[in-house]
N, C-alpha and C. Protein backbone atom coordinates (compact mmCIF):
# COMPACT_ATOMS: atom_id res chain seq x y z
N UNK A 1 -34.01 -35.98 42.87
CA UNK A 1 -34.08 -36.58 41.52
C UNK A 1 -34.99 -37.81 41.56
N UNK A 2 -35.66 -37.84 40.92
CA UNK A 2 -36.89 -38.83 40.71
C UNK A 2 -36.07 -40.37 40.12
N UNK A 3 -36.27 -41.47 40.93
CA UNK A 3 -35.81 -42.52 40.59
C UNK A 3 -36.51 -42.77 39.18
N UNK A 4 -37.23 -42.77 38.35
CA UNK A 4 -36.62 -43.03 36.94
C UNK A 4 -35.77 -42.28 35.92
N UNK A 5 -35.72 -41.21 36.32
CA UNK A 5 -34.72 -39.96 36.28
C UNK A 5 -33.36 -40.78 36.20
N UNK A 6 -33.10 -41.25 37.13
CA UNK A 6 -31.95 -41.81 37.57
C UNK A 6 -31.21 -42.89 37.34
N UNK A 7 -32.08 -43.67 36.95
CA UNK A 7 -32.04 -45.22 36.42
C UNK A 7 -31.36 -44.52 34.67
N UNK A 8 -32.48 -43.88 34.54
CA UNK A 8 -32.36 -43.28 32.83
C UNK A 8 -30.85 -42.77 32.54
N UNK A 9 -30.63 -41.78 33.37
CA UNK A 9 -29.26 -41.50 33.67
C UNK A 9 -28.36 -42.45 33.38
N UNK A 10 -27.85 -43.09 34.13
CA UNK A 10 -27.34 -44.41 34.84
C UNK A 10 -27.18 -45.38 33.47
N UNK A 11 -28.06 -45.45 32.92
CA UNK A 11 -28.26 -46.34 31.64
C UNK A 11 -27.22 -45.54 30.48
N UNK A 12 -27.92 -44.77 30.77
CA UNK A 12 -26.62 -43.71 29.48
C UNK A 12 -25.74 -43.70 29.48
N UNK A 13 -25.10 -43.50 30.64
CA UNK A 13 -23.81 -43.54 30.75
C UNK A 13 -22.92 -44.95 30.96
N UNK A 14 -23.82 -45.86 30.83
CA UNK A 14 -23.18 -47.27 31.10
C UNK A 14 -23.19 -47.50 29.49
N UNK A 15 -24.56 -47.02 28.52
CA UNK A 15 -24.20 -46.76 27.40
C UNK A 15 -23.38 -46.24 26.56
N UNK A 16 -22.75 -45.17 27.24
CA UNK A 16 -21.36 -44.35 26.78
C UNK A 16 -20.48 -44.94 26.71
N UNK A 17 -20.03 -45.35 28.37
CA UNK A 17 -18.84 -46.29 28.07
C UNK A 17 -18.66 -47.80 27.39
N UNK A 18 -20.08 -48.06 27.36
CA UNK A 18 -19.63 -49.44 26.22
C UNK A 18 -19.31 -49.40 24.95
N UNK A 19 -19.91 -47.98 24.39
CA UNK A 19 -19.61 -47.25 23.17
C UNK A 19 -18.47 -47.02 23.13
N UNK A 20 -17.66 -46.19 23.76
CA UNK A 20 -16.36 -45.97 23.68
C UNK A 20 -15.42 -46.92 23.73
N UNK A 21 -15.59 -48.26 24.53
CA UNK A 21 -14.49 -49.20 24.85
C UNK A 21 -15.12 -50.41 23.18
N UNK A 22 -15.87 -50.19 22.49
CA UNK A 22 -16.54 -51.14 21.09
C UNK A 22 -15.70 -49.64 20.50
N UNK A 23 -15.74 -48.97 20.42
CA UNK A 23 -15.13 -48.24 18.48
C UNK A 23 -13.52 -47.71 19.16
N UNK A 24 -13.33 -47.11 20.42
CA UNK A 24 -11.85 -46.92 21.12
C UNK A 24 -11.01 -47.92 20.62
N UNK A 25 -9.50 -47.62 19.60
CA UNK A 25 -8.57 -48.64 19.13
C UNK A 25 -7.50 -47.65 19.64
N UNK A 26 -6.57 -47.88 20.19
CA UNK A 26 -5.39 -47.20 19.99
C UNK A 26 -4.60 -47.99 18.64
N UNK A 27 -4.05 -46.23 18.65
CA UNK A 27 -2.70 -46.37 16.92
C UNK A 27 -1.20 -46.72 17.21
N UNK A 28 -0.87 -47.35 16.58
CA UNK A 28 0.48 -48.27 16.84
C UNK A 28 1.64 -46.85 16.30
N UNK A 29 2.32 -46.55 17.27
CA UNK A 29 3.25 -45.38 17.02
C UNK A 29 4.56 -45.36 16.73
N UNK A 30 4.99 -45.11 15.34
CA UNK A 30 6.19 -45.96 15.07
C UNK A 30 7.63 -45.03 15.69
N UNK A 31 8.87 -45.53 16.31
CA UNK A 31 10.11 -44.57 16.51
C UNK A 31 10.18 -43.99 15.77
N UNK A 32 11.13 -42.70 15.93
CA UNK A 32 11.46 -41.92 15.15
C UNK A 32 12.52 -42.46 13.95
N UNK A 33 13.08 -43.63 13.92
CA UNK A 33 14.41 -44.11 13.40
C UNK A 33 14.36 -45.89 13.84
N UNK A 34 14.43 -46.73 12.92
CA UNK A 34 15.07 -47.95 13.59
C UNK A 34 16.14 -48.20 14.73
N UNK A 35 16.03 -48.97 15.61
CA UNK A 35 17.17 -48.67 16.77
C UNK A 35 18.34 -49.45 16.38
N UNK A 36 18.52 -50.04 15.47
CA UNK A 36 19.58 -51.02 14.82
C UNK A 36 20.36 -49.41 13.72
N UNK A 37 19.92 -48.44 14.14
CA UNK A 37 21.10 -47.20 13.38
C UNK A 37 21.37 -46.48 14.55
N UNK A 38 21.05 -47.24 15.43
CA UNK A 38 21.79 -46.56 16.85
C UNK A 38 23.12 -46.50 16.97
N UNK A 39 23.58 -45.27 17.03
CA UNK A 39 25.05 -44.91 16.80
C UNK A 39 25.62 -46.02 18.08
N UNK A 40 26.97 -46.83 17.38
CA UNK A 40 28.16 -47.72 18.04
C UNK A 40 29.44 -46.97 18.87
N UNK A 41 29.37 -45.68 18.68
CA UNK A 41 30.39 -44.81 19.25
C UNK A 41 29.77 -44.05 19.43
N UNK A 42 30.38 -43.35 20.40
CA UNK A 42 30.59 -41.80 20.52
C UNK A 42 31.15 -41.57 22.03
N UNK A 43 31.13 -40.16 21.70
CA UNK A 43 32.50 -40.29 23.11
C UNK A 43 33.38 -40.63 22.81
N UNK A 44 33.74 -41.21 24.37
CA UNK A 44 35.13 -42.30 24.11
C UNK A 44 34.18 -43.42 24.32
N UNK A 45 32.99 -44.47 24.26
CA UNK A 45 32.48 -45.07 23.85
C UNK A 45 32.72 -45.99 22.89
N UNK A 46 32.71 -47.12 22.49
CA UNK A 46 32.33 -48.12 21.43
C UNK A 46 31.45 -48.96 21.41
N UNK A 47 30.67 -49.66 20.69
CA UNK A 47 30.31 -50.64 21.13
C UNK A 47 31.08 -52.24 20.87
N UNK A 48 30.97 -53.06 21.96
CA UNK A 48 31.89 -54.22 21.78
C UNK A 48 30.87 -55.49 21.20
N UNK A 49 29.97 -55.43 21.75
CA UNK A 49 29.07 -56.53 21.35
C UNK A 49 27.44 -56.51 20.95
N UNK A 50 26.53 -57.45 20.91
CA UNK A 50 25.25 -57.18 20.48
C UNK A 50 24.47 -58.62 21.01
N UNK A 51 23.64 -58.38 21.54
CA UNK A 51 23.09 -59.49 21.74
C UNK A 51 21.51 -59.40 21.29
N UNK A 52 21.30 -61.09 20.34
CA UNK A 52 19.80 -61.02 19.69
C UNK A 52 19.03 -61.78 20.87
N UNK A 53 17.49 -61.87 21.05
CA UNK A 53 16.72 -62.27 21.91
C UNK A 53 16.28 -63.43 21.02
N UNK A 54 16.11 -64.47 21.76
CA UNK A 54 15.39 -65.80 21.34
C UNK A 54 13.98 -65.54 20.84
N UNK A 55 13.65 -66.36 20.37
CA UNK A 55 11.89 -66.30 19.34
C UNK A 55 10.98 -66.54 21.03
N UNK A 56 11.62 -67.13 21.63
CA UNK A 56 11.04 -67.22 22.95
C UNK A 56 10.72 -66.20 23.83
N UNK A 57 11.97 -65.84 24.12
CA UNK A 57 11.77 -64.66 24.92
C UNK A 57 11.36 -62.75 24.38
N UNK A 58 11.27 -62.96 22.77
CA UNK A 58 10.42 -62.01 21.90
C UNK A 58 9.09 -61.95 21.92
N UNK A 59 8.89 -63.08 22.07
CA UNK A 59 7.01 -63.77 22.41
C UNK A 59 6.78 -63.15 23.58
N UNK A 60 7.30 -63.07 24.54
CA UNK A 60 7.33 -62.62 26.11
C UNK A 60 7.27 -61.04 25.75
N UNK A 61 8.39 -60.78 25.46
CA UNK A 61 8.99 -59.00 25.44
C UNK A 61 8.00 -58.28 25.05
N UNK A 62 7.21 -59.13 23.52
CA UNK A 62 6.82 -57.96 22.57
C UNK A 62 6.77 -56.44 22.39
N UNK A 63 8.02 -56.29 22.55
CA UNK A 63 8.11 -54.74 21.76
C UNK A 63 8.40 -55.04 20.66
N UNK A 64 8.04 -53.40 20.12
CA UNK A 64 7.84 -53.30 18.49
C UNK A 64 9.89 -53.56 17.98
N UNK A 65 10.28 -53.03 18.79
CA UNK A 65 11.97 -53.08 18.37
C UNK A 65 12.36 -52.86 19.61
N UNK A 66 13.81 -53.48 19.58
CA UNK A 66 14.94 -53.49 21.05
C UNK A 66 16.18 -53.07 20.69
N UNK A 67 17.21 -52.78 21.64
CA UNK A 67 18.20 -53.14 21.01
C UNK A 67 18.73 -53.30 22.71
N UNK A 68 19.59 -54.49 22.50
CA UNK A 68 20.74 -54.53 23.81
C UNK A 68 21.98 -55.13 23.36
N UNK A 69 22.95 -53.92 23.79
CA UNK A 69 24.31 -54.18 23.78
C UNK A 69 25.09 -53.50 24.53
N UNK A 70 26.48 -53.77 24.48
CA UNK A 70 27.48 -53.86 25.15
C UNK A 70 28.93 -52.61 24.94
N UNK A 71 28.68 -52.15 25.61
CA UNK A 71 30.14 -50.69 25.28
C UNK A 71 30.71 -50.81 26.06
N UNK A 72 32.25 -50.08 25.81
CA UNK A 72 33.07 -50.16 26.67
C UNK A 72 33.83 -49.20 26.30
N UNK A 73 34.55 -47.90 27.27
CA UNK A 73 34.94 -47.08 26.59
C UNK A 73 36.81 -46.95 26.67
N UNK A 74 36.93 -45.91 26.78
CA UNK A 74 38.62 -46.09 26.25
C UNK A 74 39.59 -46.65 27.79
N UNK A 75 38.97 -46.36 28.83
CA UNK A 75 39.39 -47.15 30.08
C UNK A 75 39.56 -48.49 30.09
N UNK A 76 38.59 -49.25 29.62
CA UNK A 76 38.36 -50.35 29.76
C UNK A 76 37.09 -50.87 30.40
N UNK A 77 35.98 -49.88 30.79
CA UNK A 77 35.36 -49.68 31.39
C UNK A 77 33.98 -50.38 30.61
N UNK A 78 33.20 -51.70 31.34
CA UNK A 78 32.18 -52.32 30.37
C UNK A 78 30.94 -51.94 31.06
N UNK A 79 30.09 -51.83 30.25
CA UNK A 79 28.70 -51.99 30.62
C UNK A 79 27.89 -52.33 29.22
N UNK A 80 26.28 -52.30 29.86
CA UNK A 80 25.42 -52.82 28.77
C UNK A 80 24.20 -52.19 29.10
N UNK A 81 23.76 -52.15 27.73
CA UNK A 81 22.76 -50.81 27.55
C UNK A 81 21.10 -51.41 26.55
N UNK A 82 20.32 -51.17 26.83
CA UNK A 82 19.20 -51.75 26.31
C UNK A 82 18.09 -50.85 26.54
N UNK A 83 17.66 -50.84 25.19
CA UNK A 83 16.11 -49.70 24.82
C UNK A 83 15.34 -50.45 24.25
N UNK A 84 14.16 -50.90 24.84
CA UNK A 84 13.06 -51.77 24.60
C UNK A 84 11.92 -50.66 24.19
N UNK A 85 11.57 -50.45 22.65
CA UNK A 85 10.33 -49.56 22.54
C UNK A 85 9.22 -50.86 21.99
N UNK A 86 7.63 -50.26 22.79
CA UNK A 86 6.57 -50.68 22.64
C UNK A 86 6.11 -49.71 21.86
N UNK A 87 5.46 -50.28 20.57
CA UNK A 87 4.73 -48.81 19.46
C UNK A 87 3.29 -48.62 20.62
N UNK A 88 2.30 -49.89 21.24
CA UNK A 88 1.01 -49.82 21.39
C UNK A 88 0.33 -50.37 20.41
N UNK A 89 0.72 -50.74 19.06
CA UNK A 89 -0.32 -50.98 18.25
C UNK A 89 -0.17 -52.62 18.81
N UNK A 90 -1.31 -52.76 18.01
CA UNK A 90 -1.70 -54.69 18.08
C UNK A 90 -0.68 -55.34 18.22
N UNK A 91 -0.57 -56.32 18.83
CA UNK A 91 0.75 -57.30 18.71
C UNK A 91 1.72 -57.36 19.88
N UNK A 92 2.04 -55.62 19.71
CA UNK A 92 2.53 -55.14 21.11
C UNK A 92 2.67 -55.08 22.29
N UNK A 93 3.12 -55.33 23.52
CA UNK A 93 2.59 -55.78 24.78
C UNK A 93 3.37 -54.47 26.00
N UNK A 94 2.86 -55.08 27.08
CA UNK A 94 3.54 -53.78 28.24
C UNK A 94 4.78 -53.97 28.27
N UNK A 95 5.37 -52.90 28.79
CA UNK A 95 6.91 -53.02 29.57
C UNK A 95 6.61 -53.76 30.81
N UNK A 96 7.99 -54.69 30.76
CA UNK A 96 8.21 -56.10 32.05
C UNK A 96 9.00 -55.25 32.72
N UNK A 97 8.78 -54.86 33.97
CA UNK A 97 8.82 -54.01 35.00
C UNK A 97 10.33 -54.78 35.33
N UNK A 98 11.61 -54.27 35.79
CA UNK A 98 13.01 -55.40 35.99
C UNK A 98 12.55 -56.27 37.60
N UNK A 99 11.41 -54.77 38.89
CA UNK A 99 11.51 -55.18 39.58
C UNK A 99 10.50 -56.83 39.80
N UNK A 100 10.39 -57.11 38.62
CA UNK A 100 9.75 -58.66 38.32
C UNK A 100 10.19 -59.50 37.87
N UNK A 101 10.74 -58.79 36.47
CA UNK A 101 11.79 -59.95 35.90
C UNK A 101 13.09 -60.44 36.66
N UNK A 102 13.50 -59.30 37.17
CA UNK A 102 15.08 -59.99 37.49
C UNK A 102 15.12 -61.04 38.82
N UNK A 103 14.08 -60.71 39.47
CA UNK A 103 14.08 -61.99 40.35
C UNK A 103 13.36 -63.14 40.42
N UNK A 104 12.75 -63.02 39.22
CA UNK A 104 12.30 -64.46 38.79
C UNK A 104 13.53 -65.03 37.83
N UNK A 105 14.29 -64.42 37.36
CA UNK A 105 15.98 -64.96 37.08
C UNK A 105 16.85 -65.24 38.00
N UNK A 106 16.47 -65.31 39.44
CA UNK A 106 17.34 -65.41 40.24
C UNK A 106 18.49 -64.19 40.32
N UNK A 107 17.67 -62.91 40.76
CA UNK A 107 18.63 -61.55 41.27
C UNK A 107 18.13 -61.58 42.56
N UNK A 108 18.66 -61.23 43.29
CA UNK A 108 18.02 -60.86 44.07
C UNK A 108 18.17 -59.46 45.06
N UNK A 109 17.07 -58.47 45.06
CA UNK A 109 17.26 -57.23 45.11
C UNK A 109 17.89 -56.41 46.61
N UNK A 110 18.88 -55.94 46.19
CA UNK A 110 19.60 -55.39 47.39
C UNK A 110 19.37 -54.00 47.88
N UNK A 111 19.15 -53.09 46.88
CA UNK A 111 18.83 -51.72 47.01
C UNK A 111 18.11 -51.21 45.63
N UNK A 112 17.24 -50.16 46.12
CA UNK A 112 16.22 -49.46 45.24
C UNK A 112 15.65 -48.55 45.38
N UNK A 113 16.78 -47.31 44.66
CA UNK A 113 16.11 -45.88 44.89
C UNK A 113 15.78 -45.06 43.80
N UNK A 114 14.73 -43.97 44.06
CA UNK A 114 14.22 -43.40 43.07
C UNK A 114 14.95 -42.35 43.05
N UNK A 115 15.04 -41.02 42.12
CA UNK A 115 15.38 -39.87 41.94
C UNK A 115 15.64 -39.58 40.90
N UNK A 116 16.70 -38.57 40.86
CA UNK A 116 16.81 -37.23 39.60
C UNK A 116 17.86 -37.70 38.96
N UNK A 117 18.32 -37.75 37.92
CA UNK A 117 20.13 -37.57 37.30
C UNK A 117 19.89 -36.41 36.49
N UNK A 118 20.61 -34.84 37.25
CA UNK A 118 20.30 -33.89 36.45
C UNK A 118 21.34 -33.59 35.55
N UNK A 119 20.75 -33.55 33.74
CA UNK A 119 21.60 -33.33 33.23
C UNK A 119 21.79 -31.76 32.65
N UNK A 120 21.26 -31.00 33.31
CA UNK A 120 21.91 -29.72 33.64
C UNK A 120 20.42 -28.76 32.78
N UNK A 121 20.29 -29.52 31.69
CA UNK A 121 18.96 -28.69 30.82
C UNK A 121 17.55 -29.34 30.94
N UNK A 122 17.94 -30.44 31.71
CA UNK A 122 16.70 -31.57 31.86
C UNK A 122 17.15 -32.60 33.26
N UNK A 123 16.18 -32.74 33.63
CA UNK A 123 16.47 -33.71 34.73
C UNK A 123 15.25 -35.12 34.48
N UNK A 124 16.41 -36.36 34.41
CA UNK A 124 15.80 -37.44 34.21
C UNK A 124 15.33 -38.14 36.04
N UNK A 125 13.75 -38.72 35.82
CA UNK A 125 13.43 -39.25 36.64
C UNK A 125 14.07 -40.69 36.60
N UNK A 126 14.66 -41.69 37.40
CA UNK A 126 15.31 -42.87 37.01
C UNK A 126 15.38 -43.75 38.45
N UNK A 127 15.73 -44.94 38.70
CA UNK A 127 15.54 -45.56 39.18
C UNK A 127 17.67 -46.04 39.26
N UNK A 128 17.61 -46.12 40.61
CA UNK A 128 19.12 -46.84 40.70
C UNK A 128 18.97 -47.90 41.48
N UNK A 129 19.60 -48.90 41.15
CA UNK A 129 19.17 -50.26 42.05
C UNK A 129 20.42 -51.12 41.76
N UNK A 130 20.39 -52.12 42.82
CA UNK A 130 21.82 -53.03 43.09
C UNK A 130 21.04 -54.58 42.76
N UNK A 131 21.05 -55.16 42.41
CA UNK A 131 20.73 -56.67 42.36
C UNK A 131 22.00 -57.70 42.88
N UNK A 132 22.03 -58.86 43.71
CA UNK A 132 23.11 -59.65 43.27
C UNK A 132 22.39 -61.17 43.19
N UNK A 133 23.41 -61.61 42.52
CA UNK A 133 22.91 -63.19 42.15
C UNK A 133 24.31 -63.86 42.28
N UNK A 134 24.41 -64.61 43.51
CA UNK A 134 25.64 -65.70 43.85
C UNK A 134 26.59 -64.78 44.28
N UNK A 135 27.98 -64.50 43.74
CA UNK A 135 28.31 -63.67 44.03
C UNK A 135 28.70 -62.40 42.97
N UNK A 136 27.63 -62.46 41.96
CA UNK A 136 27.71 -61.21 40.86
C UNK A 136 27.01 -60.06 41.82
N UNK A 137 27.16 -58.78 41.87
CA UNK A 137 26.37 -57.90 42.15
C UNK A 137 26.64 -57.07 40.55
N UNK A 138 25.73 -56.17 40.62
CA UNK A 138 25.10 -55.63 39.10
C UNK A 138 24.45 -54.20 39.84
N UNK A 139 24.69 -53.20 39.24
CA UNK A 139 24.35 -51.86 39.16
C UNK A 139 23.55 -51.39 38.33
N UNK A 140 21.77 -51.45 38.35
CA UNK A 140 21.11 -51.03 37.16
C UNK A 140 20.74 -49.28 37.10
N UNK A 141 21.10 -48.67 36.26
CA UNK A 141 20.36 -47.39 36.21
C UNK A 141 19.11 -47.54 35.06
N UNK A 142 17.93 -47.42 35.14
CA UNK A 142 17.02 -47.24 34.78
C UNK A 142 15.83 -46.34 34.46
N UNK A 143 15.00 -46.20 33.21
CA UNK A 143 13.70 -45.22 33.67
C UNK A 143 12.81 -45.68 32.67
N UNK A 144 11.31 -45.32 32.53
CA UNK A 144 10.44 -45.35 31.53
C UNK A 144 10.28 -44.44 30.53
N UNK A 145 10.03 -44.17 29.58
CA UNK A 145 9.58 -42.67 29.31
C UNK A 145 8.71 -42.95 28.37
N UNK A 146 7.32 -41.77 28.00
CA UNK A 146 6.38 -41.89 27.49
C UNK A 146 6.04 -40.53 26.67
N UNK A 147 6.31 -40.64 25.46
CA UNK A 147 5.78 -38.93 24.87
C UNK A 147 6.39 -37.51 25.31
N UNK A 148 8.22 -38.56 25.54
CA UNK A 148 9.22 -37.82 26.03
C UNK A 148 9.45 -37.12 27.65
N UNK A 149 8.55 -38.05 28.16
CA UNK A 149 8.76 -37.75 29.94
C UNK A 149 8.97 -38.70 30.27
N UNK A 150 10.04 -39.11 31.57
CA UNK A 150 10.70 -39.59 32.11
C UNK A 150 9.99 -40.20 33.06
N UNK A 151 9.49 -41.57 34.00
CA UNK A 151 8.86 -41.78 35.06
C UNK A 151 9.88 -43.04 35.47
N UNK A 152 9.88 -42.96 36.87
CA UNK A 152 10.45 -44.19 37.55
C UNK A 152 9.90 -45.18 38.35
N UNK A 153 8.58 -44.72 37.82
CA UNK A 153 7.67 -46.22 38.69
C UNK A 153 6.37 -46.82 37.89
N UNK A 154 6.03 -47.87 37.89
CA UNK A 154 5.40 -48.29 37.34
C UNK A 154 3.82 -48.18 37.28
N UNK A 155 3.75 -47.57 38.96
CA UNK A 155 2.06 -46.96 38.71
C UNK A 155 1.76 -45.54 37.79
N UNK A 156 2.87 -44.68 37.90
CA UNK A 156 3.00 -43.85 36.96
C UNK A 156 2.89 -43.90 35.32
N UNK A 157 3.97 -45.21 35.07
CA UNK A 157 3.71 -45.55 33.82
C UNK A 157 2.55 -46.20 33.65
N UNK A 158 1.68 -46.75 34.19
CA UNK A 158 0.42 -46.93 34.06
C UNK A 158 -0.72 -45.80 33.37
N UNK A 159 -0.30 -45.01 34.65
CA UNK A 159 -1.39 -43.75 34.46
C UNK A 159 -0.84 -43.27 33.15
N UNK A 160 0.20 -42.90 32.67
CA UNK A 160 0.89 -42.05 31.42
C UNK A 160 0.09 -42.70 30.17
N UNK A 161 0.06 -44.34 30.09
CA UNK A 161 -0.41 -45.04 29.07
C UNK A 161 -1.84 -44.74 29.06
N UNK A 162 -2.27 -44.86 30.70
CA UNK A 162 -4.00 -44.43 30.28
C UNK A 162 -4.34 -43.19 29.50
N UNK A 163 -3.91 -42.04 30.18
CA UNK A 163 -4.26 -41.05 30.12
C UNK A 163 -3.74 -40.90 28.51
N UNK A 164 -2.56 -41.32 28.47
CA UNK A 164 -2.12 -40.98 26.61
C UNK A 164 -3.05 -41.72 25.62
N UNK A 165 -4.02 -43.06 26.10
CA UNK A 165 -4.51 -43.51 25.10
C UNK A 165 -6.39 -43.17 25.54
N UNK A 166 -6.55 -42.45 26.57
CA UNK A 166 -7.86 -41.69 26.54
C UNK A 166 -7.74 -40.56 25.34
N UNK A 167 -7.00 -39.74 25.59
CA UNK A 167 -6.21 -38.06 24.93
C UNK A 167 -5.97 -38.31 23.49
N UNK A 168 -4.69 -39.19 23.03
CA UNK A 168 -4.35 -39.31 22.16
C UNK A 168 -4.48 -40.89 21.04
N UNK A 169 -5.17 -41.47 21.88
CA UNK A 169 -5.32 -42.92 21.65
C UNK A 169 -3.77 -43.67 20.96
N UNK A 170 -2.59 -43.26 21.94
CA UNK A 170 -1.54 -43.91 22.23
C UNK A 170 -1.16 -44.30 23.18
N UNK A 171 -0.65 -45.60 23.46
CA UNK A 171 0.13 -46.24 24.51
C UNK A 171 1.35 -46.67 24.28
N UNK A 172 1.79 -45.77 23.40
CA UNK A 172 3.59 -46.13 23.20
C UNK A 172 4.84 -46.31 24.66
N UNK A 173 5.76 -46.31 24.70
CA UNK A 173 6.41 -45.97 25.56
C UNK A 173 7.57 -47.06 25.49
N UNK A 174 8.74 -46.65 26.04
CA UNK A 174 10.12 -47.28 25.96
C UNK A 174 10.67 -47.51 27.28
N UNK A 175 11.34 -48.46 27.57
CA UNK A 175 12.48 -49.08 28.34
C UNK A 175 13.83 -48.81 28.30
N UNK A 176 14.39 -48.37 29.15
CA UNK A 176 15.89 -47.60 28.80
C UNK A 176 16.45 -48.10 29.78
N UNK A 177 17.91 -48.91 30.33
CA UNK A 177 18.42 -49.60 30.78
C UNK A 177 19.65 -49.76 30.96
N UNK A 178 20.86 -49.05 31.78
CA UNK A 178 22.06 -49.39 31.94
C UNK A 178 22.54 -50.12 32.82
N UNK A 179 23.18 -51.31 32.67
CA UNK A 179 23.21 -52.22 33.80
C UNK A 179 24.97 -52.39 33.78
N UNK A 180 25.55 -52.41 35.14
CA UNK A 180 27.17 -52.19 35.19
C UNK A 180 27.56 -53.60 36.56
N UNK A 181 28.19 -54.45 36.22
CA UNK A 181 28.85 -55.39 36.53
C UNK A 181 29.74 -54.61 37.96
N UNK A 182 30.23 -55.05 39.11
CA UNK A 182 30.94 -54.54 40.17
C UNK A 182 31.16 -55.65 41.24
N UNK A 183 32.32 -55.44 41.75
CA UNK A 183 32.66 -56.07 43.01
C UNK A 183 32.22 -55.34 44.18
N UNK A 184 33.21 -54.36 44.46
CA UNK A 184 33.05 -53.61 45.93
C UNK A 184 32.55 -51.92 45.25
N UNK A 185 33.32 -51.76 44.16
CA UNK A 185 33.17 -49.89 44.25
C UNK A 185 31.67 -49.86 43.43
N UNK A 186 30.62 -49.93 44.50
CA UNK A 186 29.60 -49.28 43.73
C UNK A 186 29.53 -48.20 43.33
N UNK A 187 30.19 -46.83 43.94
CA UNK A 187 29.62 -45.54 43.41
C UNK A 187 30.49 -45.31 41.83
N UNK A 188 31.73 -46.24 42.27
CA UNK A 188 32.29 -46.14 40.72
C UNK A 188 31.36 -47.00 39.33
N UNK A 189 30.28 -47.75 40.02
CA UNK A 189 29.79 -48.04 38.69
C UNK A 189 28.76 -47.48 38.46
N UNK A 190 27.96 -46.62 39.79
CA UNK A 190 27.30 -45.45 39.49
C UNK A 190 27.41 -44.51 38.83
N UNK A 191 28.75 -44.01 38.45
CA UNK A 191 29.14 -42.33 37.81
C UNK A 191 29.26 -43.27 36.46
N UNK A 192 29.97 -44.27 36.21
CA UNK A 192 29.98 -44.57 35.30
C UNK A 192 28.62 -44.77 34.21
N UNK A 193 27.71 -45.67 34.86
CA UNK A 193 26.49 -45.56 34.23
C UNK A 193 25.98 -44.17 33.86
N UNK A 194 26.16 -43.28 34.65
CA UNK A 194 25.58 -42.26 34.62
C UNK A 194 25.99 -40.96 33.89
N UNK A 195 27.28 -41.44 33.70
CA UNK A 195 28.30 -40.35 32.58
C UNK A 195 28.05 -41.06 31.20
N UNK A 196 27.74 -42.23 31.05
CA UNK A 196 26.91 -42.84 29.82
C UNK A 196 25.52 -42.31 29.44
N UNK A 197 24.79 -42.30 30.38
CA UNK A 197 23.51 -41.36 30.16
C UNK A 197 23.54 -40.22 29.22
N UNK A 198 24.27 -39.33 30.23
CA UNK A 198 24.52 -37.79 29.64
C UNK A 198 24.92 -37.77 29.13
N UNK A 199 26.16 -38.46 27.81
CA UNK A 199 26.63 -38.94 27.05
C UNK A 199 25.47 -39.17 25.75
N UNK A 200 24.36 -40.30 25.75
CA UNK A 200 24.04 -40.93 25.39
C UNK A 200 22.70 -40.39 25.08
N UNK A 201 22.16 -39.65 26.15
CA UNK A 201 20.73 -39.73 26.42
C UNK A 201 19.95 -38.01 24.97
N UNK A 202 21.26 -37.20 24.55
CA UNK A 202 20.43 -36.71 23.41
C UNK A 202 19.97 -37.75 22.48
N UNK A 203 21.01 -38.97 21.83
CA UNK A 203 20.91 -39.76 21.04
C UNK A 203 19.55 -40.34 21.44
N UNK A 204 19.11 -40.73 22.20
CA UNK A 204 18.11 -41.47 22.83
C UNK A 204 17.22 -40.71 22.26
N UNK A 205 16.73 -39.27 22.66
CA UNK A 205 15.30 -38.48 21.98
C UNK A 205 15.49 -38.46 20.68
N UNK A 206 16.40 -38.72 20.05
CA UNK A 206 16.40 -38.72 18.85
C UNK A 206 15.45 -39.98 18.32
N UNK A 207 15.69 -40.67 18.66
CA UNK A 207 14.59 -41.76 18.51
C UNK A 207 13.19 -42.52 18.81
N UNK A 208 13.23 -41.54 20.17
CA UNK A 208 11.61 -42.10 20.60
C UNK A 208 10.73 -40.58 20.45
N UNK A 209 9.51 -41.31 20.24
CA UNK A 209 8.88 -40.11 19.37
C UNK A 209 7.96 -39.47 20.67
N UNK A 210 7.85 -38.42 20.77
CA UNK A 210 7.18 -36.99 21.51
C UNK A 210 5.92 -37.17 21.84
């Protein structure tokens, strides 16, 4: 290939992509439903409490809508549950990865594994992890999901956002979060989180959009 051949080349395509990244906007993708009509029961489920986020720490979060609260079901059994959706449009910002936030809150991370929770017609990719801080230890079950797939790591959710806002020029995606309080019986606050899921988790597609 003849070096002005090549140069010429070379130019074009440096021309392409400046073209594409000047008129390329991604579209702000709204839930399927406000998450504040997120059902308070079901099951043996309730919810006991609700907690709002400071103007401070909303500035930080920016998702388009959240919700975190608190259930407890007919045992006595508490935990707390939080769905952070990002639409992508303007304004909007990434998901804060926990393995960042929580130990800049002073957690500090004890265990962290990846895998499956199969719920028999679908198997969720998710993240199980132990944090303790002083002498709280905390049981998080976790995952991402993007255009209704499930990922448990964050280079993944990377790629999902690229590739969805090359394709579809969306970078939506949600934060889903069960976190369970424990002394000694971890696996009991494992099943527990996790019988909340499968419980919980049709309600969930009901709301984040495909």
């Amino acid at each position: 290939m003849k070096p002005a051949l090549k140069f010429t080349i070379i130019y074009l395509l440096f021309g392409l992509v400046a073209l594409y990244l000047n008129t390329h906007a991604d579209i702000s993708v709204p839930s399927n439903r406000p998450l504040a009509e997120f059902p308070r029961t079901r099951a043996d489920w309730r919810m006991t409490g609700q907690s709002e986020f400071s103007t401070g720490v909303l500035d930080v979060l920016k998702a388009a809508d959240y919700m975190s609260r608190q259930y407890t079901d007919t045992s006595g059994s508490k935990l707390s549950f939080y769905l952070g959706y990002h639409s992508g449009g303007k304004g909007t910002g990434g998901i804060h990865s926990p393995k960042h936030c929580l130990p800049g809150s002073g957690w500090f991370e004890v265990s962290t594994k990846r895998g499956v929770l199969d719920l028999g017609k679908e198997q969720l990719q998710v993240v199980r992890a132990v944090y303790q801080k002083g002498e709280q230890k905390e049981l998080y079950l976790y995952w991402f999901q993007v255009k209704g797939k499930t990922l448990s790591d964050e280079y993944s959710l990377k790629l999902a956002e690229i590739t969805n806002s090359f394709l579809y020029r969306r970078r939506d995606a949600a934060f889903i979060r069960i976190s369970v309080p424990f002394e000694t019986d971890e696996a009991k606050a494992l099943a527990q989180s996790e019988r909340f899921v499968r419980e919980f988790y049709p309600v969930i597609q009901e709301f984040l959009p495909n």
